[in-house]
C-alpha atoms as a PDB file:
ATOM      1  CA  UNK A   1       0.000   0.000   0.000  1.00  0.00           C
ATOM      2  CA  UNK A   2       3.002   2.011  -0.276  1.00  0.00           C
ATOM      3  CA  UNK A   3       3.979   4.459   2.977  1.00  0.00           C
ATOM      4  CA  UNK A   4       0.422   4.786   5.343  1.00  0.00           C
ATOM      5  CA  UNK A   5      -0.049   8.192   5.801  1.00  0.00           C
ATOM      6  CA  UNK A   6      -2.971  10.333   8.207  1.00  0.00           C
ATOM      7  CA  UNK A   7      -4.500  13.197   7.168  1.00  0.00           C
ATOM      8  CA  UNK A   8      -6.083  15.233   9.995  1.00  0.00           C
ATOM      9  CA  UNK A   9      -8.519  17.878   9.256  1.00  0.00           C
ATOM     10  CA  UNK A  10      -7.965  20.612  11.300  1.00  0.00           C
ATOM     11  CA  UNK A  11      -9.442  23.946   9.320  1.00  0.00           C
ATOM     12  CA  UNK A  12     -12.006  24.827  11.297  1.00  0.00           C
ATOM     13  CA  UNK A  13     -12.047  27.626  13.744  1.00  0.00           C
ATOM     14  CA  UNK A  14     -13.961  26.667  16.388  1.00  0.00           C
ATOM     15  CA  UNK A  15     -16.936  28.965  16.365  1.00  0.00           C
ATOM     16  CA  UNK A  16     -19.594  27.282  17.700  1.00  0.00           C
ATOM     17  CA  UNK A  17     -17.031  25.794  20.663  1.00  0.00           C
ATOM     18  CA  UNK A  18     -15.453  29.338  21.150  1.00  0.00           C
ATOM     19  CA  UNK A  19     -12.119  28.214  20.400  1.00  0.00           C
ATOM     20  CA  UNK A  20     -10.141  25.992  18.588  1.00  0.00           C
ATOM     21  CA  UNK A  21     -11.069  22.544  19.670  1.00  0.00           C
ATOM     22  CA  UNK A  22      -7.619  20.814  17.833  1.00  0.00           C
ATOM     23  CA  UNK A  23      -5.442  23.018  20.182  1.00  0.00           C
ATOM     24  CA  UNK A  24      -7.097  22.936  23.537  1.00  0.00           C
ATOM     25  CA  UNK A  25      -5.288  21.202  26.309  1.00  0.00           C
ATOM     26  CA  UNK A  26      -7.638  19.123  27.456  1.00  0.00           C
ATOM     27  CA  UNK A  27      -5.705  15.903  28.196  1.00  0.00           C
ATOM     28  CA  UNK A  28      -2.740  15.164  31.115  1.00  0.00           C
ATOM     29  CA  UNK A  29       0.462  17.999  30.895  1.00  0.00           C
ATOM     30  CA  UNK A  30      -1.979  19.872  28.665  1.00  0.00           C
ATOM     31  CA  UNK A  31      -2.404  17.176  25.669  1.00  0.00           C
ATOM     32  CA  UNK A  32      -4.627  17.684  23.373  1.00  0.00           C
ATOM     33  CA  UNK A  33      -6.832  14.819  21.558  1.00  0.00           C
ATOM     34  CA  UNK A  34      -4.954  15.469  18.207  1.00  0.00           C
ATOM     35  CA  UNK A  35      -1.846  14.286  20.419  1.00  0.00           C
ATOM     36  CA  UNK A  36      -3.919  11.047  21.281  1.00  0.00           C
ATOM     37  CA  UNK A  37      -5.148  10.044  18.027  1.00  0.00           C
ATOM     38  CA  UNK A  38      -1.804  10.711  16.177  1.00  0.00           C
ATOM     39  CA  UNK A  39      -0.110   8.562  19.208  1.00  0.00           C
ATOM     40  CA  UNK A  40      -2.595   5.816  18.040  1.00  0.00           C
ATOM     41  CA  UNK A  41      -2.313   6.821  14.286  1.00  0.00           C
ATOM     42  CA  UNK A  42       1.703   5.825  15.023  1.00  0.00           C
ATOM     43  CA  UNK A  43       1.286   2.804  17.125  1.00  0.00           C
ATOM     44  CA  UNK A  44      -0.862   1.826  13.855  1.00  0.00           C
ATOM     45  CA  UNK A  45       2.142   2.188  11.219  1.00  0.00           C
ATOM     46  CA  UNK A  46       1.095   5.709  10.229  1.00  0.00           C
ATOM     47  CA  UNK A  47       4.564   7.479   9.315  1.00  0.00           C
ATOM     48  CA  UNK A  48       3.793  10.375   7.368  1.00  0.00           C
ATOM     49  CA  UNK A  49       1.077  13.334   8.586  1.00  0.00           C
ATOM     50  CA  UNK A  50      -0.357  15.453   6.433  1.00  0.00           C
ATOM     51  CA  UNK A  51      -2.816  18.616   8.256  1.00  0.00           C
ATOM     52  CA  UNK A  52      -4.937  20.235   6.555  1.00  0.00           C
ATOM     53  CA  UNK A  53      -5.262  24.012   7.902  1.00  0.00           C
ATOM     54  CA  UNK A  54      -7.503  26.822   7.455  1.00  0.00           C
ATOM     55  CA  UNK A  55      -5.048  29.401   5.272  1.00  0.00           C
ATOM     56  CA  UNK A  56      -4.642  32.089   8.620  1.00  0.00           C
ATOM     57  CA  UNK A  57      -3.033  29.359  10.603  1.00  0.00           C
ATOM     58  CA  UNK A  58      -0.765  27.492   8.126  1.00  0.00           C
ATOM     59  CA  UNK A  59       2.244  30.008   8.862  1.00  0.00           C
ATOM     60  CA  UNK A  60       2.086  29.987  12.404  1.00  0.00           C
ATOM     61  CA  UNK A  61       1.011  26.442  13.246  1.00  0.00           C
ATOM     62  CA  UNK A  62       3.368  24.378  11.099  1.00  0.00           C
ATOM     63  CA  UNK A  63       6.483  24.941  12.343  1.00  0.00           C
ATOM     64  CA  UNK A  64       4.696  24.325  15.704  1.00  0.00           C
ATOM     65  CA  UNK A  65       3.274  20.657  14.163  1.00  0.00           C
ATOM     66  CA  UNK A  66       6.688  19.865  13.164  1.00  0.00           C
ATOM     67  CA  UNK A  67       8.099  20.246  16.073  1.00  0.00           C
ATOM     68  CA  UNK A  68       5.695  18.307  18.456  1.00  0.00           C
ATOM     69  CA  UNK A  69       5.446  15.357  16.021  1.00  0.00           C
ATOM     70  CA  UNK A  70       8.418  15.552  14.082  1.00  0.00           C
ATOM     71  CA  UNK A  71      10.214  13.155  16.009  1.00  0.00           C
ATOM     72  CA  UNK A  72       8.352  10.405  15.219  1.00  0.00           C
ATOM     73  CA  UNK A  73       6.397  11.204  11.970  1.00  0.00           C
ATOM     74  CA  UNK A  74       6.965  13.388   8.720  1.00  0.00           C
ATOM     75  CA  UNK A  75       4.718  16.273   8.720  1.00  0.00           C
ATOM     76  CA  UNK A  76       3.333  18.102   6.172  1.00  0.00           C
ATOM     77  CA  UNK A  77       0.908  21.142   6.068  1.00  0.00           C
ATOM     78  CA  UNK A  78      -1.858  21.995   2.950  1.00  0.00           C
ATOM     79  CA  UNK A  79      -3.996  25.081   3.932  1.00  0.00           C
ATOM     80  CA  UNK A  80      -7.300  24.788   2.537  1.00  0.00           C
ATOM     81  CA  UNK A  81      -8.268  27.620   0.351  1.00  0.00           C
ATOM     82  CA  UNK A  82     -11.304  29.472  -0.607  1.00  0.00           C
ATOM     83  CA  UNK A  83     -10.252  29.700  -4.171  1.00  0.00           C
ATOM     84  CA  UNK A  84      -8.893  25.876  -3.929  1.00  0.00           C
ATOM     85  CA  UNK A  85     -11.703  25.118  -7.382  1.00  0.00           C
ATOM     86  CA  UNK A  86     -11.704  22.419 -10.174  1.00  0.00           C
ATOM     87  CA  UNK A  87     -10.762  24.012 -13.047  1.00  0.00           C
ATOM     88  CA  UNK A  88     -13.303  26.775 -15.120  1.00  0.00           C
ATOM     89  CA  UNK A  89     -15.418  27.353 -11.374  1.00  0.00           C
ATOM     90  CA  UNK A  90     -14.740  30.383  -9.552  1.00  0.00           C
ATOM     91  CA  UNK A  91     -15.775  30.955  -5.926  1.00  0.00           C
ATOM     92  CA  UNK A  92     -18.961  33.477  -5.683  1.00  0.00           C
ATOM     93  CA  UNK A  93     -17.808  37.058  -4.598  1.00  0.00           C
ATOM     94  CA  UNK A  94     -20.211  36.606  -1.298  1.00  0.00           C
ATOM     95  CA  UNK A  95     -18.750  33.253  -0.095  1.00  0.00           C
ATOM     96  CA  UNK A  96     -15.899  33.656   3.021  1.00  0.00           C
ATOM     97  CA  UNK A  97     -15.503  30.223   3.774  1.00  0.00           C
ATOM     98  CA  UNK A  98     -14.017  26.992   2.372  1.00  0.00           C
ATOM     99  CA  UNK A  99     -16.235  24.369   1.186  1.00  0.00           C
ATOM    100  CA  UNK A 100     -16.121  21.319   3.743  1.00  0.00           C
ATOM    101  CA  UNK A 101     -14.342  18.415   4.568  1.00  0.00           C
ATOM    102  CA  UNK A 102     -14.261  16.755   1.033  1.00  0.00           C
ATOM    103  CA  UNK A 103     -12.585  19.908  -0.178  1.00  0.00           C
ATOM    104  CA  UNK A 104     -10.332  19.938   2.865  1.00  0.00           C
ATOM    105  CA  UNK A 105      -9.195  15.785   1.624  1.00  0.00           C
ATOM    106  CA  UNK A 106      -8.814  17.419  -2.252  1.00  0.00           C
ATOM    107  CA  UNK A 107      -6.835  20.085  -0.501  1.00  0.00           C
ATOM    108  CA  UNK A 108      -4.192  17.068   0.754  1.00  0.00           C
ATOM    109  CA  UNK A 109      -3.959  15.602  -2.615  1.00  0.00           C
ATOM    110  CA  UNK A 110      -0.318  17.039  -3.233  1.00  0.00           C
ATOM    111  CA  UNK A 111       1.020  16.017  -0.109  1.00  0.00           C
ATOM    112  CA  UNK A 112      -0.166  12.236   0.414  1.00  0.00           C
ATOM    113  CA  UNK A 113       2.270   9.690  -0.538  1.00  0.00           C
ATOM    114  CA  UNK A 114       0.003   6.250  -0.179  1.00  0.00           C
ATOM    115  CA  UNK A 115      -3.113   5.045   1.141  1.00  0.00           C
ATOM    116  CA  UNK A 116      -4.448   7.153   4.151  1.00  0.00           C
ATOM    117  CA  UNK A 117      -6.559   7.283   7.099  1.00  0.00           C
ATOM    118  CA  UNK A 118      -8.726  10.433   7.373  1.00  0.00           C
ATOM    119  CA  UNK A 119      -9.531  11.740  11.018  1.00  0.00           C
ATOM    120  CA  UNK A 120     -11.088  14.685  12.606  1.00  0.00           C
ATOM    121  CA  UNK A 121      -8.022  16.736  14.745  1.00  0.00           C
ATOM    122  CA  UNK A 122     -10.434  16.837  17.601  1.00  0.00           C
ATOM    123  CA  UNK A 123     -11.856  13.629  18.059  1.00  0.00           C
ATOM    124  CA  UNK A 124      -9.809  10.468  20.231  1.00  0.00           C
ATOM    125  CA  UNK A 125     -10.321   7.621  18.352  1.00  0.00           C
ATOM    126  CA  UNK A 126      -9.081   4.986  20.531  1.00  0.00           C
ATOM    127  CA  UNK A 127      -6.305   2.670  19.184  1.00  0.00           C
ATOM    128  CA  UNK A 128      -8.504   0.066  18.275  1.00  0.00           C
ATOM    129  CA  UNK A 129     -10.425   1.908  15.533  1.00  0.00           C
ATOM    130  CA  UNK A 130      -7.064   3.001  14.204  1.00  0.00           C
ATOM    131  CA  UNK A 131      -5.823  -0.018  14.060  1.00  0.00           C
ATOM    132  CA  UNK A 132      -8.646  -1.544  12.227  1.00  0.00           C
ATOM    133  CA  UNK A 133      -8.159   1.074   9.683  1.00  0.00           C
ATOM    134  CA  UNK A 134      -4.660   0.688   9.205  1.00  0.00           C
ATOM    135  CA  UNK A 135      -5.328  -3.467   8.867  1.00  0.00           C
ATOM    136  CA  UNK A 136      -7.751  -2.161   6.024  1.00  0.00           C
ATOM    137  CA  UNK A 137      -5.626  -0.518   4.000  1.00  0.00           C
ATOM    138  CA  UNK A 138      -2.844  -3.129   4.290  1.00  0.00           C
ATOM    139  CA  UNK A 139      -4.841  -5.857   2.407  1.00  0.00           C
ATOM    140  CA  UNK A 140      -6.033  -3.464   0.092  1.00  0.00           C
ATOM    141  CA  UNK A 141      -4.615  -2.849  -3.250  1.00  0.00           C
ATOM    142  CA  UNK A 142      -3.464   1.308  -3.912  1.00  0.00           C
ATOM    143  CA  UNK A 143      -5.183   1.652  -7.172  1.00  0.00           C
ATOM    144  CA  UNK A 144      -8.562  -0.458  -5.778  1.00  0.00           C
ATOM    145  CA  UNK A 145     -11.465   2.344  -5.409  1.00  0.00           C
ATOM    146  CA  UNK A 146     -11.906   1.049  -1.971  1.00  0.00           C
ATOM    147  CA  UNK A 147     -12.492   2.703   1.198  1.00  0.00           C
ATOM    148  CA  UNK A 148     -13.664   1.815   4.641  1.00  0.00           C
ATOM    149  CA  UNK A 149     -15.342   3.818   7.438  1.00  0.00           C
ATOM    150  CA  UNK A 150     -14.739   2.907  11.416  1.00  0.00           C
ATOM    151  CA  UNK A 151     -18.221   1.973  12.579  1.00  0.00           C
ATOM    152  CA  UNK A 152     -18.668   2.730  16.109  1.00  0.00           C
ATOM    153  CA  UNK A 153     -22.060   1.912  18.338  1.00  0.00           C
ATOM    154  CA  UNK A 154     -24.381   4.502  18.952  1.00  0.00           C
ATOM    155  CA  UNK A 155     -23.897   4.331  22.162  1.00  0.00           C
ATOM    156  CA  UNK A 156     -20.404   5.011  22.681  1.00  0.00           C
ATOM    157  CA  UNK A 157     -20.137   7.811  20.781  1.00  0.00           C
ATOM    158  CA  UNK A 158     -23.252  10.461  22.577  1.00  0.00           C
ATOM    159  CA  UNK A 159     -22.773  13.478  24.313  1.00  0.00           C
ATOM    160  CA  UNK A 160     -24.677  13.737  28.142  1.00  0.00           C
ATOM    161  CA  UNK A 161     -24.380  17.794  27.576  1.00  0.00           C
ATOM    162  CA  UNK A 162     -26.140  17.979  24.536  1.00  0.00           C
ATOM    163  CA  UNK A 163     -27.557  16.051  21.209  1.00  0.00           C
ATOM    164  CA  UNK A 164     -25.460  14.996  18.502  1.00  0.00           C
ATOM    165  CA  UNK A 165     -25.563  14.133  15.041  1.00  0.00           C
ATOM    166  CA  UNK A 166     -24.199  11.515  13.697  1.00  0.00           C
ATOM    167  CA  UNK A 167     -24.368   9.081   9.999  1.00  0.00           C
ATOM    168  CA  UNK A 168     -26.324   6.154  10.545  1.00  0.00           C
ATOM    169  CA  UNK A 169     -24.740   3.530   8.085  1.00  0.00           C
ATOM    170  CA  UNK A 170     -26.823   0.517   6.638  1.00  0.00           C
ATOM    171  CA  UNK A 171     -24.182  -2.378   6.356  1.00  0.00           C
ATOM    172  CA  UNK A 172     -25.131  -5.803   4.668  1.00  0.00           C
ATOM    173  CA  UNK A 173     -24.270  -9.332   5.982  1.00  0.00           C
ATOM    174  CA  UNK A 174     -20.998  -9.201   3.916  1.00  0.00           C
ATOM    175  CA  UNK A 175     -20.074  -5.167   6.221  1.00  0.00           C
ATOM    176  CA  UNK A 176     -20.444  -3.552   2.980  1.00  0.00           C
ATOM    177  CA  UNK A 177     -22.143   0.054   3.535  1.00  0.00           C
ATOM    178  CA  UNK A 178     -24.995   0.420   1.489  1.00  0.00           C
ATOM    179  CA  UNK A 179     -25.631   3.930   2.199  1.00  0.00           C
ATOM    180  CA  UNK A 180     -26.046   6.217   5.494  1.00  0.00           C
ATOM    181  CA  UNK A 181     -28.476   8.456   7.164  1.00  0.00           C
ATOM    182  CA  UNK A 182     -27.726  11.852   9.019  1.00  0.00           C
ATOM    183  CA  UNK A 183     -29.676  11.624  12.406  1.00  0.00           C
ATOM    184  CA  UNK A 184     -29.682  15.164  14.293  1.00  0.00           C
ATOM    185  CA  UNK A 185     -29.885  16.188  17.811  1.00  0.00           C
ATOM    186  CA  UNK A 186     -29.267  12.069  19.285  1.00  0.00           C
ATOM    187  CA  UNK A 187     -29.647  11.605  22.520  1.00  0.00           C
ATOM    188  CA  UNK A 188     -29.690   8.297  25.221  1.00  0.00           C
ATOM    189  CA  UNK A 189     -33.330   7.897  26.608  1.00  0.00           C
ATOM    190  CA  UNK A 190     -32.665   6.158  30.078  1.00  0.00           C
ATOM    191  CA  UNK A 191     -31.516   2.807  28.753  1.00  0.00           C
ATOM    192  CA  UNK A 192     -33.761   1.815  26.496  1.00  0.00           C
ATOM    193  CA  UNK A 193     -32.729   3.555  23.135  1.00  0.00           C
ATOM    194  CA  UNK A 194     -31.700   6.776  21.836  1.00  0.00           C
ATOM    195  CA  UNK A 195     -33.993   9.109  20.272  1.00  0.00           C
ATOM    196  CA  UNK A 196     -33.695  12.222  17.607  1.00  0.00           C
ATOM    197  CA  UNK A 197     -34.463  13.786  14.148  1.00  0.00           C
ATOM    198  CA  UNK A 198     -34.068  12.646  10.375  1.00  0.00           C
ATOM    199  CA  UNK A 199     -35.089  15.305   8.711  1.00  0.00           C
ATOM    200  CA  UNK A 200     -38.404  16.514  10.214  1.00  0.00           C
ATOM    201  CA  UNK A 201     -39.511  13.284  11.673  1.00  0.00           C
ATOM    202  CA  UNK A 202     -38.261  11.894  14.415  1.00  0.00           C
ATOM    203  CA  UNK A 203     -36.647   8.556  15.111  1.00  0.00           C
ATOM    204  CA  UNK A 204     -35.814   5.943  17.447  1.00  0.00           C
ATOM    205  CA  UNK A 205     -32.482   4.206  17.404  1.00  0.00           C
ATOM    206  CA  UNK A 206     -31.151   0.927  19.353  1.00  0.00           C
ATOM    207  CA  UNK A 207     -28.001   1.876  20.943  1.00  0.00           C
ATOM    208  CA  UNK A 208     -26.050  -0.722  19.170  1.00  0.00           C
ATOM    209  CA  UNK A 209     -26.554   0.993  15.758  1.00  0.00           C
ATOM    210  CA  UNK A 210     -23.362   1.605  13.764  1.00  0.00           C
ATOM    211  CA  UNK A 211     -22.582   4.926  13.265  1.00  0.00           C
ATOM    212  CA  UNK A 212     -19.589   7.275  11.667  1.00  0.00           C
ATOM    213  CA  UNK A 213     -17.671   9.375  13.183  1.00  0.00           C
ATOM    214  CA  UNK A 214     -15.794  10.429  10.115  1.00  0.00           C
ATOM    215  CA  UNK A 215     -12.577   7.863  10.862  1.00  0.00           C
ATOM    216  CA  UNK A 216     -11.874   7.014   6.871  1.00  0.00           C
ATOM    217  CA  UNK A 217      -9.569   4.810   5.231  1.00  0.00           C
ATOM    218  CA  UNK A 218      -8.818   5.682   1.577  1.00  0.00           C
ATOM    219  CA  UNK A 219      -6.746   4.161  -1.405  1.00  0.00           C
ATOM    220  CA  UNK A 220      -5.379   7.096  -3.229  1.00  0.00           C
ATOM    221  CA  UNK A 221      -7.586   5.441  -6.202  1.00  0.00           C
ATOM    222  CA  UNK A 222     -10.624   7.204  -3.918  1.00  0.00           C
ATOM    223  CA  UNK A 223      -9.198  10.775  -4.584  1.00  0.00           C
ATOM    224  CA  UNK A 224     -10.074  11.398  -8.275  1.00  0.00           C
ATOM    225  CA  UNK A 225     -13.903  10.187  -7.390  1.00  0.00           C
ATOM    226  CA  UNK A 226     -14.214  12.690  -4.447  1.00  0.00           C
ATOM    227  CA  UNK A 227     -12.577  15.436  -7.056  1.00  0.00           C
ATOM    228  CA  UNK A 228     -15.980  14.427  -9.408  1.00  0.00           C
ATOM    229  CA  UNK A 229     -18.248  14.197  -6.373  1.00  0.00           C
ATOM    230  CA  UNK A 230     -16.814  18.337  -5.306  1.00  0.00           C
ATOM    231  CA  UNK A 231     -17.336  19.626  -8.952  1.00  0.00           C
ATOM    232  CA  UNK A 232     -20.324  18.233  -9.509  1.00  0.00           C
ATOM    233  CA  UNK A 233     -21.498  19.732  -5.810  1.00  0.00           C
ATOM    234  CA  UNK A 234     -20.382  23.174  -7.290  1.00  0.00           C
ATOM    235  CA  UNK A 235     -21.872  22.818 -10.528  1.00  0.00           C
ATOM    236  CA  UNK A 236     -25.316  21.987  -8.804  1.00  0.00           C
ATOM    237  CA  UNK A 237     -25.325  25.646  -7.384  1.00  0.00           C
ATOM    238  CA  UNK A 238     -25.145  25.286  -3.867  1.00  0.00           C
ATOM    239  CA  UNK A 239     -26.105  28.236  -1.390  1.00  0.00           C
ATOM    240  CA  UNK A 240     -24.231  30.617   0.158  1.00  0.00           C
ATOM    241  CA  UNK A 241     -23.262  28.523   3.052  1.00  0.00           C
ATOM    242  CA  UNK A 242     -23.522  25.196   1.875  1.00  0.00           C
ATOM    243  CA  UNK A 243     -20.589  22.543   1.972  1.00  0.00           C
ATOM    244  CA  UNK A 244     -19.917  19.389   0.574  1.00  0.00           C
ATOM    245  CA  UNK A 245     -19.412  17.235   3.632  1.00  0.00           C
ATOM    246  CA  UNK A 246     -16.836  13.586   2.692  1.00  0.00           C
ATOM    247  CA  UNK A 247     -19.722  11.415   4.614  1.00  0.00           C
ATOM    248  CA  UNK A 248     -22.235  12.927   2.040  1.00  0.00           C
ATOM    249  CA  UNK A 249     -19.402  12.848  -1.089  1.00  0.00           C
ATOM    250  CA  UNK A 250     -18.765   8.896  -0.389  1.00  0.00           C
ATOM    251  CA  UNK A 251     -22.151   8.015  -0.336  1.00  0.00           C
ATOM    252  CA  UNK A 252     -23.183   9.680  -3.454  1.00  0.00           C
ATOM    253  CA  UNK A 253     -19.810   7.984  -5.281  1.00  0.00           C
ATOM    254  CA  UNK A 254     -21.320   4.821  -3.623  1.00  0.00           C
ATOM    255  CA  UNK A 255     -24.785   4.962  -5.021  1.00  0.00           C
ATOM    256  CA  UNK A 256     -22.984   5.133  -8.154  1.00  0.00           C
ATOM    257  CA  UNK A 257     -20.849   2.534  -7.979  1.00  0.00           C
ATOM    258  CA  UNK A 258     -17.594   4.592  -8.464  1.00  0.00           C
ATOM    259  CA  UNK A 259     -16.688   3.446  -4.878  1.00  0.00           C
ATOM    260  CA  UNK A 260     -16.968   0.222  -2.378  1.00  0.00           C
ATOM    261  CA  UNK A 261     -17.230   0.773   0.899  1.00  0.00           C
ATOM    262  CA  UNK A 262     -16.582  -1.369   3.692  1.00  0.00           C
ATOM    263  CA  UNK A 263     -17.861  -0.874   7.747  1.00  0.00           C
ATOM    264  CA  UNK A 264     -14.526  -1.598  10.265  1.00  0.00           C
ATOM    265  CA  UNK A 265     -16.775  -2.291  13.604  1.00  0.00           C
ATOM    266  CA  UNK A 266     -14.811  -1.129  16.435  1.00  0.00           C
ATOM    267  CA  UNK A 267     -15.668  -1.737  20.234  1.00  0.00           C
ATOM    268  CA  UNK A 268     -12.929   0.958  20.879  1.00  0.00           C
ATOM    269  CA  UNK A 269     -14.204   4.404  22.791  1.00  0.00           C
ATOM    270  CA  UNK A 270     -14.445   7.839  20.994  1.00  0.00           C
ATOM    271  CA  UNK A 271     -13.964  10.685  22.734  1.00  0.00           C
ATOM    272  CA  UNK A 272     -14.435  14.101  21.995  1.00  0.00           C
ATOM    273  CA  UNK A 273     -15.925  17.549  22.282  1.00  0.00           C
ATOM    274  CA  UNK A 274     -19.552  18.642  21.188  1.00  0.00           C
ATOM    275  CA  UNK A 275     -19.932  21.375  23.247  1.00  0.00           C
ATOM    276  CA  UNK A 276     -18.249  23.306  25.539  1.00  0.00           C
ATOM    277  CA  UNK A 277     -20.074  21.297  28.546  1.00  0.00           C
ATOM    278  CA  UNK A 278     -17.785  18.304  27.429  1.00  0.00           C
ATOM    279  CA  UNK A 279     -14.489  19.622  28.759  1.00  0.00           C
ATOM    280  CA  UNK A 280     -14.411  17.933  32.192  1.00  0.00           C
ATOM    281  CA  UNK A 281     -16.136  15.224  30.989  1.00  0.00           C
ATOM    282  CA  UNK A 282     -13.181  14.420  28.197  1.00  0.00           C
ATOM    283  CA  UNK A 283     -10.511  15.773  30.614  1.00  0.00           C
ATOM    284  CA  UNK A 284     -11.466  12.853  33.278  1.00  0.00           C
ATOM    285  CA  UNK A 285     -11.834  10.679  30.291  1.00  0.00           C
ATOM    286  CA  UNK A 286      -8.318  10.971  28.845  1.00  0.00           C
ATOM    287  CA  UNK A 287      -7.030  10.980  32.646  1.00  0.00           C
ATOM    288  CA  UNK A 288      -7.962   7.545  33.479  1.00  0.00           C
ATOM    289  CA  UNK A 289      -6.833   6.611  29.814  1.00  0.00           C
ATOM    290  CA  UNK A 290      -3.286   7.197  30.809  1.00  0.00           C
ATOM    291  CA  UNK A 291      -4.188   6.158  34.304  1.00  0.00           C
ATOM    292  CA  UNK A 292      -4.770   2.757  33.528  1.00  0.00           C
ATOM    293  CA  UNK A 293      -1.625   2.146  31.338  1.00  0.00           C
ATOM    294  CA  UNK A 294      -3.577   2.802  27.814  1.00  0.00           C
ATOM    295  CA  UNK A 295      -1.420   5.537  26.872  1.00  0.00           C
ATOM    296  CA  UNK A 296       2.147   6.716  28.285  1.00  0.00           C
ATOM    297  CA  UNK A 297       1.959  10.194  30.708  1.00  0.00           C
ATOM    298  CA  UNK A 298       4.336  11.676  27.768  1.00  0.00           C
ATOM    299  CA  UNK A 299       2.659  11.549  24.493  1.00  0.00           C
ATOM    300  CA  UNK A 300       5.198  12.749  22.122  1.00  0.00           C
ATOM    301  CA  UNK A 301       8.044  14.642  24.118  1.00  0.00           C
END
């Protein structure tokens, strides 16, 4: 599969948090859960890290991502731009913003050097999940359209400060995804299920359900078919503020058969940040992590 690499998404600015969620210190000696997930992304076989930054940062936090990882892993930065456009489209004068997550993958596409593992840069994984999507890409061919998604239960992966959305995937007997369904504001009812919103009606969920939580495996075969799936979002005149998300990209390429997509069930924990609420939460969370001997007191230094 040539050299693994990770891409970790880490454009966005934090708005809704009120900071940016990839740089707070939320773990022991004031780790973050980037620091975590790369740590598992290494432990994997990942030797090559490529961020993806919104264009403001990309001066002033590479040098700083080459130092904390650089020991271990070779680091690369790729701002994503604005003006970042398939070729004859042109950005409306009113938009201020990138386009999503699929363009923020495109904006990589220079800097990846084999297959790679997609993850948010504030979300912790767990090692598991990593390591099922490192095994993935190992038995999978480079120039194979394949890609896999970490399925996680429904369950493991809700917020008790607020609801959640999340991509309900629909996985045959053979753990091939046959599509997905965004479910909005989730949350646990006692324990008998968890509860929310598709579309306008609402829904009832079992808390095994698989779910994404946007951990991706890709063969660099996958990148030309996400290029399609972004023009063909721009050509379709989106609004003002719309995006084209990767969970919504891969599923379109898969209803069209331009892509196969396989589910990686993982028992492993996520952790992460929904809402400022979550802080202590995570922060006792990633504590007893590296209290019980799951990860070292000193990440990377």
């Amino acid at each position: 599969m040539g050299e693994l690499n990770a891409l970790a998404l880490a454009a966005g600015l934090g708005r809704r948090y009120g900071g940016l969620k990839q740089r707070d210190p939320l773990g022991p000696g004031g780790t973050t859960l980037l620091d975590f997930s790369l740590y598992d992304a290494w432990r994997a076989g990942v030797r090559r890290v490529v961020f993806v930054v919104h264009p403001d940062m990309a001066e002033t936090w590479g040098p700083e991502l080459r130092r904390r990882y650089g020991s271990r892993l070779d680091v690369a930065v790729a701002a994503q731009r604005l003006d970042d456009l398939p070729p004859g489209i042109t950005p409306p004068a009113t938009r201020r913003h990138p386009w999503g997550t699929t363009q923020a993958v495109l904006a990589a596409r220079d800097s990846l050097t084999g297959c790679f593992v997609v993850l948010n840069a504030d979300d912790c994984y767990g090692p598991e999940a990593l390591q099922a999507a490192a095994e993935f890409l190992a038995g999978t061919a480079p120039e194979q359209a394949r890609a896999g998604v970490v399925a996680y239960r429904l369950a493991e992966t809700l917020s008790p400060a607020t609801g959640v959305n999340r991509a309900v995937l629909d996985v045959d007997g053979e753990g091939l995804v046959r599509g997905a369904v965004e479910a909005r504001d989730l949350r646990a009812v006692a324990d008998a299920g968890v509860e929310g919103r598709v579309g306008e009606h609402s829904v009832w969920l079992t808390r095994d359900a698989l779910v994404s939580m946007n951990l991706w495996a890709f063969t660099p075969a996958v990148l030309p078919i996400l290029g399609a799936e972004f023009r063909s979002f721009l050509e379709s005149g989106p609004g003002p503020d719309a995006e084209c998300d990767l969970p919504t990209a891969v599923t379109a390429a898969l209803h069209r058969g331009a892509v196969v997509l396989q589910a990686l069930p993982t028992d492993s924990r996520w952790c992460g940040v929904t809402a400022p609420a979550d802080r202590e939460r995570v922060s006792r969370d990633l504590a007893s992590r590296v209290g019980s001997g799951e990860y070292p007191e000193r990440l990377w230094t």
